[in-house]
PDB file of N, CA and C in Angstrom:
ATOM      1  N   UNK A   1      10.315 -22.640  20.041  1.00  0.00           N
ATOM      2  CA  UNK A   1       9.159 -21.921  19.583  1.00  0.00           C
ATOM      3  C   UNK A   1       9.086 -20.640  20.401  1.00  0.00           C
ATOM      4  N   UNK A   2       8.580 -19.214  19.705  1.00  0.00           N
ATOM      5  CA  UNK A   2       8.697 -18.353  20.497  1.00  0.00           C
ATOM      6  C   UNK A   2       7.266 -17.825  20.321  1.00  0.00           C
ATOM      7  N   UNK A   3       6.736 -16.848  21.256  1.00  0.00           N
ATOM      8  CA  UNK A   3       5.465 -16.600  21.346  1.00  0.00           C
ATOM      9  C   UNK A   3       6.173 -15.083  21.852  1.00  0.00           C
ATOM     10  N   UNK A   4       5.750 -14.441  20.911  1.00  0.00           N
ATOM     11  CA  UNK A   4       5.692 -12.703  21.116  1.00  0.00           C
ATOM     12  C   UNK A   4       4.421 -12.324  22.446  1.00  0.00           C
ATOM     13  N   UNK A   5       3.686 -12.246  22.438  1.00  0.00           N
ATOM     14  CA  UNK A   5       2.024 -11.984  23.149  1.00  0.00           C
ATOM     15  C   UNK A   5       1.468 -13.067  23.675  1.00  0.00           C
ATOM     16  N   UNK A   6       1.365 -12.896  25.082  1.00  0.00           N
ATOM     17  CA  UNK A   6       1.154 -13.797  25.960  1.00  0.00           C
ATOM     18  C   UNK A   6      -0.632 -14.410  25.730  1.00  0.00           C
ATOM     19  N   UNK A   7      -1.075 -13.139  24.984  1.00  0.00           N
ATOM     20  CA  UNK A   7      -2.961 -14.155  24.725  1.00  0.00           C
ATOM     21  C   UNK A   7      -2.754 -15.073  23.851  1.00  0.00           C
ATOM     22  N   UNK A   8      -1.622 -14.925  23.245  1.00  0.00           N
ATOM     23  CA  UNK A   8      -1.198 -16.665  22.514  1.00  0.00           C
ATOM     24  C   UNK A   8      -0.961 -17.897  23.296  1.00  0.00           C
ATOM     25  N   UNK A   9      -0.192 -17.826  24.446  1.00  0.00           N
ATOM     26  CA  UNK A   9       0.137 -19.233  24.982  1.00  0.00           C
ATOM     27  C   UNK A   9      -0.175 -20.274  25.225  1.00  0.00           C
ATOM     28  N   UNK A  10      -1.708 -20.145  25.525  1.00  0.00           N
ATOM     29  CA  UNK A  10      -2.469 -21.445  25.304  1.00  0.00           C
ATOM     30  C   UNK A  10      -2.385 -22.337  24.029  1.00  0.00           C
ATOM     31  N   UNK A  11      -2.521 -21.235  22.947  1.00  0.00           N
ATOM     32  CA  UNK A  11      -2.326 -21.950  21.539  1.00  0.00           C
ATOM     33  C   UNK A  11      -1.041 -22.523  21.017  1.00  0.00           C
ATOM     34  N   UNK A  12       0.074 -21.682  21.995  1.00  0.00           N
ATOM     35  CA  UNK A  12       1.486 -22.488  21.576  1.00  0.00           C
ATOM     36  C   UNK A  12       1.980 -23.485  22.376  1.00  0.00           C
ATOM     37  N   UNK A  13       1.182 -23.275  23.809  1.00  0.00           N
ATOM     38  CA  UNK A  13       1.275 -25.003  24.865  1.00  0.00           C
ATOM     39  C   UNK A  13       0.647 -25.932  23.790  1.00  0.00           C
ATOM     40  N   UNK A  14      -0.712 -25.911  23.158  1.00  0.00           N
ATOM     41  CA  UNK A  14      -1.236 -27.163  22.482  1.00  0.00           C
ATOM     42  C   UNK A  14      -0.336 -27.279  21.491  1.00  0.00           C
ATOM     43  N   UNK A  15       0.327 -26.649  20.947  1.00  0.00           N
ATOM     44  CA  UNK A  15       1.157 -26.898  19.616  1.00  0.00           C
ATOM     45  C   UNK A  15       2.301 -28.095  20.363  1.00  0.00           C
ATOM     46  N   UNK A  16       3.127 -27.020  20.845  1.00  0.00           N
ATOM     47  CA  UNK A  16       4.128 -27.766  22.236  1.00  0.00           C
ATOM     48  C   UNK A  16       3.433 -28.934  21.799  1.00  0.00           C
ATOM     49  N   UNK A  17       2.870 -29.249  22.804  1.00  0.00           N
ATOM     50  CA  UNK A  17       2.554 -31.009  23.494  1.00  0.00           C
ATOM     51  C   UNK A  17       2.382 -31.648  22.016  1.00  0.00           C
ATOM     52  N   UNK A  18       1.326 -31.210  20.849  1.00  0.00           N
ATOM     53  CA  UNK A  18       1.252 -32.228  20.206  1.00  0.00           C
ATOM     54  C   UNK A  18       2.475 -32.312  19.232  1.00  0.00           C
ATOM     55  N   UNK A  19       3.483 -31.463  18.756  1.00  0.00           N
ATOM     56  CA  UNK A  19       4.548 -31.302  18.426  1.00  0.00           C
ATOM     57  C   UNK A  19       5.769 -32.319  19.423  1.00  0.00           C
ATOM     58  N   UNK A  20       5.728 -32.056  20.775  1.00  0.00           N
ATOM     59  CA  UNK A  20       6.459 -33.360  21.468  1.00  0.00           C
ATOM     60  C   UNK A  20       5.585 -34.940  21.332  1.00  0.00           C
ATOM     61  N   UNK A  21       4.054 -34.571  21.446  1.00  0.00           N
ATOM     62  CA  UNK A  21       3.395 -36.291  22.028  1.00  0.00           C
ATOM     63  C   UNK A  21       3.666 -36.779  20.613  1.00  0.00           C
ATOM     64  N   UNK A  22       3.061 -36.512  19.350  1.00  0.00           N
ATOM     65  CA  UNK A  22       2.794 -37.032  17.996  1.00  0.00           C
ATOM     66  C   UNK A  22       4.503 -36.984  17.585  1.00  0.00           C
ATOM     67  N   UNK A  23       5.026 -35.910  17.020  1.00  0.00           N
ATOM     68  CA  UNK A  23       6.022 -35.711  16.112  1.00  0.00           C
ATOM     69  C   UNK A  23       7.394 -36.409  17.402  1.00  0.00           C
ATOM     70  N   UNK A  24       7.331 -36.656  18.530  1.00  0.00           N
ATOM     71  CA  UNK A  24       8.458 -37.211  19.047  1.00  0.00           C
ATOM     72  C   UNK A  24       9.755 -35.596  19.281  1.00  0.00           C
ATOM     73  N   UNK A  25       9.537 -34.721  19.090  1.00  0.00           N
ATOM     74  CA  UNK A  25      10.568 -33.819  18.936  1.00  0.00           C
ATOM     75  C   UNK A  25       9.882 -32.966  20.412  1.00  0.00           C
ATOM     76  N   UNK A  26      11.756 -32.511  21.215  1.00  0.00           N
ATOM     77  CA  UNK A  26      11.483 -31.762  21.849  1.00  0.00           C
ATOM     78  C   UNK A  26      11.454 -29.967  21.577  1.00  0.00           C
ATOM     79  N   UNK A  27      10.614 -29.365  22.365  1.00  0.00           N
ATOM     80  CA  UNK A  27      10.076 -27.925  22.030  1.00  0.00           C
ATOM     81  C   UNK A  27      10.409 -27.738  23.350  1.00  0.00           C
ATOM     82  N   UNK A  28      11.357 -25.990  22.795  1.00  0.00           N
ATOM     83  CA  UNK A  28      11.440 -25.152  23.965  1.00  0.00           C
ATOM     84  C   UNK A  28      10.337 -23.932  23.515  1.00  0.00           C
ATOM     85  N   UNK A  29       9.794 -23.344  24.593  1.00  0.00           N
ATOM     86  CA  UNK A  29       9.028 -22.394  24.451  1.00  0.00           C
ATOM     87  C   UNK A  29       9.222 -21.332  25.456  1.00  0.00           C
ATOM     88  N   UNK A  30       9.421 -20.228  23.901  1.00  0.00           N
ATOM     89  CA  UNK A  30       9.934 -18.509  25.091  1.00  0.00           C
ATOM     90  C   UNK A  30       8.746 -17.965  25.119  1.00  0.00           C
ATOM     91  N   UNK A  31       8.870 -16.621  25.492  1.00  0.00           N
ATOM     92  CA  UNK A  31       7.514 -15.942  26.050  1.00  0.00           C
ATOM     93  C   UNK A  31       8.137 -14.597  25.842  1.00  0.00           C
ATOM     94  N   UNK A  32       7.726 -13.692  25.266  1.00  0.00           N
ATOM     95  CA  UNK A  32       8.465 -12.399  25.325  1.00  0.00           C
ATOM     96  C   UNK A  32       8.947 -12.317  24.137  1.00  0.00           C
ATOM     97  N   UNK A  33      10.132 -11.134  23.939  1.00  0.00           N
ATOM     98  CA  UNK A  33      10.999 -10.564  22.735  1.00  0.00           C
ATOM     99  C   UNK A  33      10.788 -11.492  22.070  1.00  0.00           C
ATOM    100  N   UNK A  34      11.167 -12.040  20.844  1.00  0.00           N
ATOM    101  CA  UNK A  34      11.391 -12.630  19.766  1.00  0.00           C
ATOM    102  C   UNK A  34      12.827 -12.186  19.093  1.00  0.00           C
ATOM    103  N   UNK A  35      13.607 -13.309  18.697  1.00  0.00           N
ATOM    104  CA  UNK A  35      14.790 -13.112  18.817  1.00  0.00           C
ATOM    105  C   UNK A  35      14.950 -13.678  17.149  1.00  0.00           C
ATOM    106  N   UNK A  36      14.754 -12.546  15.913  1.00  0.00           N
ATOM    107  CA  UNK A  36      14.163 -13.046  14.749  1.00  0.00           C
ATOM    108  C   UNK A  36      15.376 -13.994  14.088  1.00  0.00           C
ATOM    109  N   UNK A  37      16.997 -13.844  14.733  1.00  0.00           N
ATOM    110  CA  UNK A  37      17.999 -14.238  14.142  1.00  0.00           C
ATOM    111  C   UNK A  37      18.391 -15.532  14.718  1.00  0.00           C
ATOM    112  N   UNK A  38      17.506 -15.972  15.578  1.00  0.00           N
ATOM    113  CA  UNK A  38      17.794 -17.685  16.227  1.00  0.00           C
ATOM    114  C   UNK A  38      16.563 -18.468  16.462  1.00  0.00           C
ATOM    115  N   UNK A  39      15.184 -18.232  15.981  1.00  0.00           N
ATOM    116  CA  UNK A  39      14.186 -19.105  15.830  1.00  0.00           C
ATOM    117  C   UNK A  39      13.759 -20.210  14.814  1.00  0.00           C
ATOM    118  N   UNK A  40      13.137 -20.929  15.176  1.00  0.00           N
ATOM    119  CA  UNK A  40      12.803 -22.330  14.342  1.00  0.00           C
ATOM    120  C   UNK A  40      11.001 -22.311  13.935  1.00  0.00           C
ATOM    121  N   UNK A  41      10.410 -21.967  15.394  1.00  0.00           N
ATOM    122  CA  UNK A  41       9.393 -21.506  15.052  1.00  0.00           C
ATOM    123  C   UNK A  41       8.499 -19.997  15.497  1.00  0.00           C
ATOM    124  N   UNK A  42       7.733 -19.575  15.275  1.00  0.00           N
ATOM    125  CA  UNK A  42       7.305 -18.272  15.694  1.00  0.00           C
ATOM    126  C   UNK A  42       5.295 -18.520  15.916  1.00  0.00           C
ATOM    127  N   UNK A  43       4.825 -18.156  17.098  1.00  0.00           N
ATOM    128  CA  UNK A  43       3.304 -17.953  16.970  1.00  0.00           C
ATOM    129  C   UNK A  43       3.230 -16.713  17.014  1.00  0.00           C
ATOM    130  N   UNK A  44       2.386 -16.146  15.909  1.00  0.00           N
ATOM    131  CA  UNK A  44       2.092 -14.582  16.018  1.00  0.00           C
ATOM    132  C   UNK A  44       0.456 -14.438  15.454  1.00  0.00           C
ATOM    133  N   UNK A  45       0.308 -13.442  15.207  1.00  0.00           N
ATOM    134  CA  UNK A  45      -1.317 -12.767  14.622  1.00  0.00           C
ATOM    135  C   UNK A  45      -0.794 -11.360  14.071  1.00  0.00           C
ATOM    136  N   UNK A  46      -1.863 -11.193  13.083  1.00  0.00           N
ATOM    137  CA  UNK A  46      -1.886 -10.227  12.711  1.00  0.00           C
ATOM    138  C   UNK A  46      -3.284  -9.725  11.229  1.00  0.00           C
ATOM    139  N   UNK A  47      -3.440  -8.675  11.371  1.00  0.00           N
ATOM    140  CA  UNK A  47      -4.843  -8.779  10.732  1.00  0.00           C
ATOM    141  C   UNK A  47      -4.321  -7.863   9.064  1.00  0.00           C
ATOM    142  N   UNK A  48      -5.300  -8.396   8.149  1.00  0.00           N
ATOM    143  CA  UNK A  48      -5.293  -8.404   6.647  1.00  0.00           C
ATOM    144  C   UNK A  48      -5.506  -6.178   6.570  1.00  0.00           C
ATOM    145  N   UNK A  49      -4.200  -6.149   6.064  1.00  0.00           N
ATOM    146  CA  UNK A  49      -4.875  -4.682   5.768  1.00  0.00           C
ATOM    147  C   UNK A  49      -5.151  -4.272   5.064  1.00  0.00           C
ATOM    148  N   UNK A  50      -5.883  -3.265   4.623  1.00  0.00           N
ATOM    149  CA  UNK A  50      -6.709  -2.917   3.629  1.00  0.00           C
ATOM    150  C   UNK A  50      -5.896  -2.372   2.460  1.00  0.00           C
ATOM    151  N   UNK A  51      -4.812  -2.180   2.610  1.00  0.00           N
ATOM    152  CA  UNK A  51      -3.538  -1.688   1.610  1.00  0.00           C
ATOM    153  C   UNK A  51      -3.106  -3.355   1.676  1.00  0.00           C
ATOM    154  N   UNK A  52      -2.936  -3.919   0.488  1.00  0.00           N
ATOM    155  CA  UNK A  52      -2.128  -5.534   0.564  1.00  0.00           C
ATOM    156  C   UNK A  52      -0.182  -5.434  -0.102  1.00  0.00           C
ATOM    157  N   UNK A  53       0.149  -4.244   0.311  1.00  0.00           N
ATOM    158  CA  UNK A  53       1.358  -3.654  -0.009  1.00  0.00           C
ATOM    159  C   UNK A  53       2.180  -4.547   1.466  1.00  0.00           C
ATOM    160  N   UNK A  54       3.189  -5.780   0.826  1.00  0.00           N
ATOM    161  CA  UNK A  54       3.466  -7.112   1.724  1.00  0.00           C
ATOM    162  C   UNK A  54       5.577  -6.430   2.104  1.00  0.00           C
ATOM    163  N   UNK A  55       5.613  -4.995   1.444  1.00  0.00           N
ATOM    164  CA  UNK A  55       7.127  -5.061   1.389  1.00  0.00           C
ATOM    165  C   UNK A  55       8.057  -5.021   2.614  1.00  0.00           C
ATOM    166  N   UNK A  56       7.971  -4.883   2.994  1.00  0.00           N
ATOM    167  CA  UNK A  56       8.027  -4.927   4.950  1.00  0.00           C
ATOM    168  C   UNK A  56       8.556  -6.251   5.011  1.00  0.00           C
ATOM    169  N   UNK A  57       7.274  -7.052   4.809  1.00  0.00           N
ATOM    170  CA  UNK A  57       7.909  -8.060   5.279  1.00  0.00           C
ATOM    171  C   UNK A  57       8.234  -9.242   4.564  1.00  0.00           C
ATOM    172  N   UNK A  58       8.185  -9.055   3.234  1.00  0.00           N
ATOM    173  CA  UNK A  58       8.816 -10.075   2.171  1.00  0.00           C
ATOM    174  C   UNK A  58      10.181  -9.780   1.195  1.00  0.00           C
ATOM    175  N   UNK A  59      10.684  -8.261   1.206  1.00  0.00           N
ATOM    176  CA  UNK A  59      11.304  -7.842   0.291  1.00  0.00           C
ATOM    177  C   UNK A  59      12.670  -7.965   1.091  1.00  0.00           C
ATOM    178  N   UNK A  60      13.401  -8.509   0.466  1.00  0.00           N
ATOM    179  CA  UNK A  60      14.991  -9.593   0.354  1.00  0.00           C
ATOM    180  C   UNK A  60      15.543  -7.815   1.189  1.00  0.00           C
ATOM    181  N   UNK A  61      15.550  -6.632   1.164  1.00  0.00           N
ATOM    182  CA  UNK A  61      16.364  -5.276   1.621  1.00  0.00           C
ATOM    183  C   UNK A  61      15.935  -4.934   3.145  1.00  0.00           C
ATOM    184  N   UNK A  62      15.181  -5.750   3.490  1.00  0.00           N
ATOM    185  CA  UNK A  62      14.125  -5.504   4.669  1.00  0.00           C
ATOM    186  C   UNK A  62      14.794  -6.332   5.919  1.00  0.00           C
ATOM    187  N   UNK A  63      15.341  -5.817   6.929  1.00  0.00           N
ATOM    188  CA  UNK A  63      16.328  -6.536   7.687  1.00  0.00           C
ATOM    189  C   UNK A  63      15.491  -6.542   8.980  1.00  0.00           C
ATOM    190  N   UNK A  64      14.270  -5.698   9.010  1.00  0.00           N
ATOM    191  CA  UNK A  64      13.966  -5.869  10.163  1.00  0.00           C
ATOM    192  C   UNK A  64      12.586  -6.738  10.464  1.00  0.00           C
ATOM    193  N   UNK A  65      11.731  -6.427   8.959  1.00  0.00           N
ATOM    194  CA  UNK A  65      10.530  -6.914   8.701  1.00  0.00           C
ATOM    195  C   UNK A  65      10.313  -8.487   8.342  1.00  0.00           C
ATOM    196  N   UNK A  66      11.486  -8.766   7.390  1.00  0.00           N
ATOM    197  CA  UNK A  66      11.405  -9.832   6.635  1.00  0.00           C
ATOM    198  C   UNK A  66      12.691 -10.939   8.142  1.00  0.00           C
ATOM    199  N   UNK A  67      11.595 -11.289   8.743  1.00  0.00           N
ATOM    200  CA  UNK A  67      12.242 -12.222   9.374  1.00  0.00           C
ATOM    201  C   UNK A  67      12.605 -13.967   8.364  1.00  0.00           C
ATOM    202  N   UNK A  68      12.180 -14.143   8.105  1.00  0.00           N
ATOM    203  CA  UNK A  68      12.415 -15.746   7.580  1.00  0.00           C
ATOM    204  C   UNK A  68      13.823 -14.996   6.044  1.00  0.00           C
ATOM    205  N   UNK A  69      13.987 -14.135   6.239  1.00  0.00           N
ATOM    206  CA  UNK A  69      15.180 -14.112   5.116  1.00  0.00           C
ATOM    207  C   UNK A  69      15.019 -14.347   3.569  1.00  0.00           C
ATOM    208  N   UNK A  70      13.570 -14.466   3.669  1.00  0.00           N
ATOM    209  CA  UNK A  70      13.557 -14.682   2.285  1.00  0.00           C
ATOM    210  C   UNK A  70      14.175 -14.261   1.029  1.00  0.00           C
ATOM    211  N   UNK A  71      15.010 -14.243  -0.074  1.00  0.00           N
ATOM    212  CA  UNK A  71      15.430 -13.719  -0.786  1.00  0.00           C
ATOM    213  C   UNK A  71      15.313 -14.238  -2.262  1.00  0.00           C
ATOM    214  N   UNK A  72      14.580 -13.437  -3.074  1.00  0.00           N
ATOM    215  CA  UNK A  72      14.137 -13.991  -4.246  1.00  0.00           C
ATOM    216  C   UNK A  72      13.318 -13.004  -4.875  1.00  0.00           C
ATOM    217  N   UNK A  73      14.375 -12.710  -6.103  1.00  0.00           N
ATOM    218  CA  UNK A  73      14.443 -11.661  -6.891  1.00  0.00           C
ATOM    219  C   UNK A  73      12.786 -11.518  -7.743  1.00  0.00           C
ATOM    220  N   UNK A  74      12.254 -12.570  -7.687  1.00  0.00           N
ATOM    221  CA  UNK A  74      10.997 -12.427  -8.547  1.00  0.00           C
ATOM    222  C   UNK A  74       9.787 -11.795  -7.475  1.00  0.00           C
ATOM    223  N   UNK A  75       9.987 -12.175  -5.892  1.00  0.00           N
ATOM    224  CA  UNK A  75       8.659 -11.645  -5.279  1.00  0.00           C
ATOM    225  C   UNK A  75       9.377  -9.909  -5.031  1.00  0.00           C
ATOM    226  N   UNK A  76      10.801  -9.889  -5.034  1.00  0.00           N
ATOM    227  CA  UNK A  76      11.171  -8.531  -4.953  1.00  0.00           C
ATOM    228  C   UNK A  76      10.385  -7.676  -6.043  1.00  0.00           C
ATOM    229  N   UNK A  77      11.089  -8.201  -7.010  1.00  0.00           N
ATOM    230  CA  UNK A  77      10.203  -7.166  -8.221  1.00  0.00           C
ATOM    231  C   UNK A  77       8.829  -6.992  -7.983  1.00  0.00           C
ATOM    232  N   UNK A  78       7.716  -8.123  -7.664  1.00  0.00           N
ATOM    233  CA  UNK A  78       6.214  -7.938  -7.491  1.00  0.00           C
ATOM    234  C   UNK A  78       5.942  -6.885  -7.347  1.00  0.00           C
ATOM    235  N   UNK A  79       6.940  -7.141  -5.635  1.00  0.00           N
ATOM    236  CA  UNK A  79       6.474  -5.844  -4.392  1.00  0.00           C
ATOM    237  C   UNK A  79       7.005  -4.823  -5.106  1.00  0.00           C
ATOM    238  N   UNK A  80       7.963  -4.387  -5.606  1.00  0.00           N
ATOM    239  CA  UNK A  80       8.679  -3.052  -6.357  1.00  0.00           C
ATOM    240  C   UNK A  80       7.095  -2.765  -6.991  1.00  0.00           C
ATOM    241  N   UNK A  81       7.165  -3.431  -8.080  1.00  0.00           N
ATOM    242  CA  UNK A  81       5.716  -2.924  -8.902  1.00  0.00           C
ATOM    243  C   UNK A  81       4.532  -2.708  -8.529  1.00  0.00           C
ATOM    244  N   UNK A  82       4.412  -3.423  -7.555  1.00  0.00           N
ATOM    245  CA  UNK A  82       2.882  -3.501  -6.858  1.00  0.00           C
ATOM    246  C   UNK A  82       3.018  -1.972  -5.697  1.00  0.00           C
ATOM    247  N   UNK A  83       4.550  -1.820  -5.982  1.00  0.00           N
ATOM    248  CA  UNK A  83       4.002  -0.021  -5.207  1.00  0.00           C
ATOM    249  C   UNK A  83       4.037   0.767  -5.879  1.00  0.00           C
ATOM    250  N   UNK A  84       4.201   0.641  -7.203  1.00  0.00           N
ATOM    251  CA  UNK A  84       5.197   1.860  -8.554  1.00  0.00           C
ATOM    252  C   UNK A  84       3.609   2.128  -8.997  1.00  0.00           C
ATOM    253  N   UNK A  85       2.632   1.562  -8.879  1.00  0.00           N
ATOM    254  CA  UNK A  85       1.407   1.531  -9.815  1.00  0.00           C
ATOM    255  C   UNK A  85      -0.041   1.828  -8.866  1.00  0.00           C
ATOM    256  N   UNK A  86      -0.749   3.294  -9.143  1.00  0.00           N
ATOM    257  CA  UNK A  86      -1.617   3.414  -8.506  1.00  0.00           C
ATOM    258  C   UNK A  86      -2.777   2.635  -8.732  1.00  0.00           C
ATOM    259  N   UNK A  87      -3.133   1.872 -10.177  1.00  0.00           N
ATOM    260  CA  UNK A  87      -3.670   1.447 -10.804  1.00  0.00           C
ATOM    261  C   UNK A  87      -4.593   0.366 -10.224  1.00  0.00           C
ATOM    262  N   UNK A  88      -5.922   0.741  -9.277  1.00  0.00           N
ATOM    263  CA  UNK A  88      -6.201  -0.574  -8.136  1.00  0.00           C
ATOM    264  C   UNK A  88      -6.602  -1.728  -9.224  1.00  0.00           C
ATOM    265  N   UNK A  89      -6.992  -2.031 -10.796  1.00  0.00           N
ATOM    266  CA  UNK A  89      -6.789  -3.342 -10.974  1.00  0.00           C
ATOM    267  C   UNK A  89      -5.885  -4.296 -11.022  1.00  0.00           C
ATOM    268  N   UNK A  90      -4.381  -3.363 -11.621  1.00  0.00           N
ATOM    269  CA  UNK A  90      -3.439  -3.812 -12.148  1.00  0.00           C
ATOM    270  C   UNK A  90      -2.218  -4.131 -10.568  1.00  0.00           C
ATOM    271  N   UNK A  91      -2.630  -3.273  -9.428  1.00  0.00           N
ATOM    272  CA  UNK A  91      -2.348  -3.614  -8.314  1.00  0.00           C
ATOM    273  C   UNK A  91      -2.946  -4.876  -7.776  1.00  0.00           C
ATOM    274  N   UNK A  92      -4.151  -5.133  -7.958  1.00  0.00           N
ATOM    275  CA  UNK A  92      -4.615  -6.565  -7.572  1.00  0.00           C
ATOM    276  C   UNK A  92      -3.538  -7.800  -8.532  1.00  0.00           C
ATOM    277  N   UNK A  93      -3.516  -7.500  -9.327  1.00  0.00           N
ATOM    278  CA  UNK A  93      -3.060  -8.582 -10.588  1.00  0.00           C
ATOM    279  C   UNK A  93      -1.665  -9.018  -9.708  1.00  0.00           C
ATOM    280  N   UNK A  94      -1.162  -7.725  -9.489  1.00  0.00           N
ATOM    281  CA  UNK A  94       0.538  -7.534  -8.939  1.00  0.00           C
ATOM    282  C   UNK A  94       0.513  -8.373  -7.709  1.00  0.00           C
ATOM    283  N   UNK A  95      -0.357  -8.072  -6.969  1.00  0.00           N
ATOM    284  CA  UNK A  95      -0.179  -8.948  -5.616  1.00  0.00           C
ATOM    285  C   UNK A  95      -0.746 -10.526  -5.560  1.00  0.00           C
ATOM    286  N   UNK A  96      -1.669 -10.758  -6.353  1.00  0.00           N
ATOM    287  CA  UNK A  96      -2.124 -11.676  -6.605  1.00  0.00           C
ATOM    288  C   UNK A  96      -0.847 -13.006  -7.133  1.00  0.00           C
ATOM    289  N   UNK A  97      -0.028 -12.392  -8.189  1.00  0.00           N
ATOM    290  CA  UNK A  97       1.118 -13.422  -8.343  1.00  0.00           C
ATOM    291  C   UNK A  97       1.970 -13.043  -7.320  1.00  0.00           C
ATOM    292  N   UNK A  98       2.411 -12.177  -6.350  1.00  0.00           N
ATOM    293  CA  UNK A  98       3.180 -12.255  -5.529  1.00  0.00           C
ATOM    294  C   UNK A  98       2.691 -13.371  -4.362  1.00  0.00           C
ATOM    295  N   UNK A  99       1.221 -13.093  -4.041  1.00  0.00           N
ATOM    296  CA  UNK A  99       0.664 -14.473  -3.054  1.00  0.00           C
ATOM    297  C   UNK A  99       1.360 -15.431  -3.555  1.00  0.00           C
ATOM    298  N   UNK A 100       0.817 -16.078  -5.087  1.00  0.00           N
ATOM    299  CA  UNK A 100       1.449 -17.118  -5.620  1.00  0.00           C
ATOM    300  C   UNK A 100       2.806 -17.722  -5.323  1.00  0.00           C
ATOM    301  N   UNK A 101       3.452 -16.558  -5.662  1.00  0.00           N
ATOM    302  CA  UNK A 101       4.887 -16.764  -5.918  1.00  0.00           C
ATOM    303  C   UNK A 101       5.690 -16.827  -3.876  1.00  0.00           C
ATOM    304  N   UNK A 102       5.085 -16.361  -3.677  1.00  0.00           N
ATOM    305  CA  UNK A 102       4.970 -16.488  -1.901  1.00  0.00           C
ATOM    306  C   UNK A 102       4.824 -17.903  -1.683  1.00  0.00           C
ATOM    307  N   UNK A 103       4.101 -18.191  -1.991  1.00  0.00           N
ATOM    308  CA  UNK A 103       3.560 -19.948  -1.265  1.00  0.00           C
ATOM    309  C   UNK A 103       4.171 -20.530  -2.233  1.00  0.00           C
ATOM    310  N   UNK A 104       4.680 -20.436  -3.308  1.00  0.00           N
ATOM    311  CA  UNK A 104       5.534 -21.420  -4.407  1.00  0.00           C
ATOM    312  C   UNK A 104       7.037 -21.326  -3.240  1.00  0.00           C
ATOM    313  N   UNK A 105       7.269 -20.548  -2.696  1.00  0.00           N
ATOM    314  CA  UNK A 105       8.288 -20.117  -2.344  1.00  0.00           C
ATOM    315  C   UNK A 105       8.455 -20.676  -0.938  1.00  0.00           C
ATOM    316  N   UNK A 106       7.092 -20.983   0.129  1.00  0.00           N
ATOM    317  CA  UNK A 106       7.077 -21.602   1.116  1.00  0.00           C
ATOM    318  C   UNK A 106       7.649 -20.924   2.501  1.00  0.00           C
ATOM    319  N   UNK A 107       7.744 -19.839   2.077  1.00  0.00           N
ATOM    320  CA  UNK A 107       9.086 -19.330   3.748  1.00  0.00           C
ATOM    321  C   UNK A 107       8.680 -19.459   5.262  1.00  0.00           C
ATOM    322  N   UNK A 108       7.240 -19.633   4.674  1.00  0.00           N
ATOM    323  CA  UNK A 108       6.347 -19.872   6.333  1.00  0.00           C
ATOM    324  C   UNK A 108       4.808 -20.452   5.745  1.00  0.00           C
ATOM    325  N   UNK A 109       4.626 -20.576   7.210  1.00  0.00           N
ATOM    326  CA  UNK A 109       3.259 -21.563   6.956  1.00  0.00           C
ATOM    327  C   UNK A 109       2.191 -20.295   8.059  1.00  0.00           C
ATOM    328  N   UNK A 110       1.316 -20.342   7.056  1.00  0.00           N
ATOM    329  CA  UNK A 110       0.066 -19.467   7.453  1.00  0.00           C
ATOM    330  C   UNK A 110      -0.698 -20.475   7.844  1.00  0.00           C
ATOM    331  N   UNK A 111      -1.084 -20.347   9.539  1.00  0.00           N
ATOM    332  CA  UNK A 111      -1.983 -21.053   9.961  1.00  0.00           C
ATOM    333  C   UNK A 111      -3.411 -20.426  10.693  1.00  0.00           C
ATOM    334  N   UNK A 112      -4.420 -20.276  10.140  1.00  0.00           N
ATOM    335  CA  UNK A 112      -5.167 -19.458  10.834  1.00  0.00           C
ATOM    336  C   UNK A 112      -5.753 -20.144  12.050  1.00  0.00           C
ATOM    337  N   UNK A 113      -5.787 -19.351  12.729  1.00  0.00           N
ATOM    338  CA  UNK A 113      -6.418 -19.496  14.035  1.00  0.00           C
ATOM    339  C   UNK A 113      -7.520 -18.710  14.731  1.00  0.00           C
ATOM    340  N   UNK A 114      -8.558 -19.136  14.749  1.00  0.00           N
ATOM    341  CA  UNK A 114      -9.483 -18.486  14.917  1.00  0.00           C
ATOM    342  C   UNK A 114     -10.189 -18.398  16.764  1.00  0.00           C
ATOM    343  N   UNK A 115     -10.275 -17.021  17.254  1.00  0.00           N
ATOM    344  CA  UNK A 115     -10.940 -17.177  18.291  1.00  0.00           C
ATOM    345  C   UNK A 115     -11.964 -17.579  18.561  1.00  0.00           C
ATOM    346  N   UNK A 116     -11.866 -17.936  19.966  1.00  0.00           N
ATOM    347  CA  UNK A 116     -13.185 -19.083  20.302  1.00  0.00           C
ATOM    348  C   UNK A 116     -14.257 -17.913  20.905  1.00  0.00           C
ATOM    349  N   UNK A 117     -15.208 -18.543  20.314  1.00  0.00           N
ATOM    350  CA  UNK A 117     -16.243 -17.053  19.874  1.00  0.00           C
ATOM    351  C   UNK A 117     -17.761 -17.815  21.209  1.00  0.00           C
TER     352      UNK A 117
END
């Protein structure tokens, strides 16, 4: 497991332990760089932007963004269209089946985590 940002570590020690105590499997845990071409798991954050333009980091040409490798010609096209079109309804529509077709697709697991307030 790797942890980019160290205000994560608490949250990736509890993962750790219950990932070794419950699931029986051992976890190594880095701290630092992220090494996108030899990980199993990743803790990161990052906040919803107000543009929902995802090509960075889902589109199959994207070698630096699209860590999990995803490749699959149908969320490619989405993202193609969902930038070709200024159109903000028909842009919602566009990203809306790309979410879909994202989680049909599974490449990672969105876990929110919320600070302790």
């Amino acid at each position: 497991m790797s942890v980019g940002d160290r205000s994560l570590l608490t949250t990736a020690e509890n993962i750790k332990k219950n990932w070794e105590d419950i699931l029986k499997i051992k976890v190594n845990l880095t701290v630092g760089q992220i090494d996108t071409n030899n990980f199993d798991a990743i803790i990161s954050y990052g906040s919803i932007p107000s543009d929902p333009d995802q090509y960075v980091f889902w589109h199959s040409t994207q070698t630096k963004g699209n860590v999990t490798k995803i490749n699959n010609p149908k969320i490619d096209k989405l993202l193609e269209d969902g930038r070709a079109t200024f159109d903000t309804l028909e842009r919602k529509r566009i990203y809306q089946d790309f979410q879909k077709a994202l989680l049909e697709e599974s490449p990672a697991n969105f876990c929110p985590i919320l600070p302790n307030i």
